[in-house]
Protein backbone atom coordinates (compact mmCIF):
# COMPACT_ATOMS: atom_id res chain seq x y z
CA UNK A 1 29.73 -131.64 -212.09
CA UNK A 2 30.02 -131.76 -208.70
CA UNK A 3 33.75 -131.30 -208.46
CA UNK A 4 33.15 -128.29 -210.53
CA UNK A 5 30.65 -126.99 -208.47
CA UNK A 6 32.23 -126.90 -204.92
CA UNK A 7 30.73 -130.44 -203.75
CA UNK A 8 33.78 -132.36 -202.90
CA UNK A 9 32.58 -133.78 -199.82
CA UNK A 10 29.81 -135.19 -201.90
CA UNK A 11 31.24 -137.07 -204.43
CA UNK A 12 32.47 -140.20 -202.80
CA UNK A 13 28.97 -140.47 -201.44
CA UNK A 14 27.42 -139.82 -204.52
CA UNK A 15 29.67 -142.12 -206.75
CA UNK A 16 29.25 -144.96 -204.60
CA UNK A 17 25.39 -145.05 -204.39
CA UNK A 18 24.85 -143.49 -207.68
CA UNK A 19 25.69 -147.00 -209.26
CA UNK A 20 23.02 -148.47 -207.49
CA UNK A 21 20.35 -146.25 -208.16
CA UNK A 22 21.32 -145.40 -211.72
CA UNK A 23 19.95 -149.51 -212.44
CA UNK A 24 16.56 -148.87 -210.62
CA UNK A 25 15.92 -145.44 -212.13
CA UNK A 26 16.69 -147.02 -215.50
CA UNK A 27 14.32 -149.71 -214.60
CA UNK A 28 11.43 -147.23 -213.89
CA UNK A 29 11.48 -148.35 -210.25
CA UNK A 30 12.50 -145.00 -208.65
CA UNK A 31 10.61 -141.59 -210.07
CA UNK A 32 12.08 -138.36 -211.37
CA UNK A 33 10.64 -136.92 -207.84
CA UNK A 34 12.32 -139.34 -205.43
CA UNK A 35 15.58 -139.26 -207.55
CA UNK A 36 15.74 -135.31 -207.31
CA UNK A 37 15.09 -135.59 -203.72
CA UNK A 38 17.92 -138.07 -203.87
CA UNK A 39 20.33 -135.79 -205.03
CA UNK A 40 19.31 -133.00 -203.23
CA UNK A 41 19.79 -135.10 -199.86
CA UNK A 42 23.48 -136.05 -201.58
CA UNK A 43 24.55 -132.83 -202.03
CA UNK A 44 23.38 -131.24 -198.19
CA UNK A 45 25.13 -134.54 -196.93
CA UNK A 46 22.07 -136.34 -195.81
CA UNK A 47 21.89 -139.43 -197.40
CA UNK A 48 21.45 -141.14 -194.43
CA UNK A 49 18.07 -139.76 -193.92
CA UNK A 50 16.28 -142.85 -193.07
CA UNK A 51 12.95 -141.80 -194.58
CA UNK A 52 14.19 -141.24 -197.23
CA UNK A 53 16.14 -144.66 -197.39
CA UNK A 54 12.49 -146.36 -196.57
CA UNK A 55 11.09 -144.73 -199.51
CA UNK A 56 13.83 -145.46 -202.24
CA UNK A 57 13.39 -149.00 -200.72
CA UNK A 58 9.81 -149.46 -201.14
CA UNK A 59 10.13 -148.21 -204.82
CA UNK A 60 12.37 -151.09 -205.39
CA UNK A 61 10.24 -153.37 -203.52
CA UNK A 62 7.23 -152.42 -204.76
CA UNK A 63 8.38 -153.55 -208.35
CA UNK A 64 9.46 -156.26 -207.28
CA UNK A 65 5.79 -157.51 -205.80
């Protein structure tokens, strides 16, 4: 999809953390919400965005509380 779609600089970003948060979204630890703005941030090439970062963290953390 992204290939496809003109996001090559994306994918190696994407593939790598994908993995990660594919578990947590399974495990109804990260929304629909935070997960679109995920991808979103993936695709513009700001997945470093640290506030974002804080929030996908407390999602995990909070389920595991």
């Amino acid at each position: 999809m992204l290939l496809l779609n003109g996001y090559l600089r994306s994918v190696n970003g994407f593939i790598r953390a994908s993995e990660n948060i594919s578990y947590h979204v399974a495990a109804g630890n990260i929304s629909r919400e935070l997960l679109g703005e995920w991808i979103s941030a993936v695709l513009r090439g700001l997945e470093d965005d640290e506030a974002l970062k804080l929030r996908i963290l407390n999602a995990i953390a909070n389920d595991r509380a």
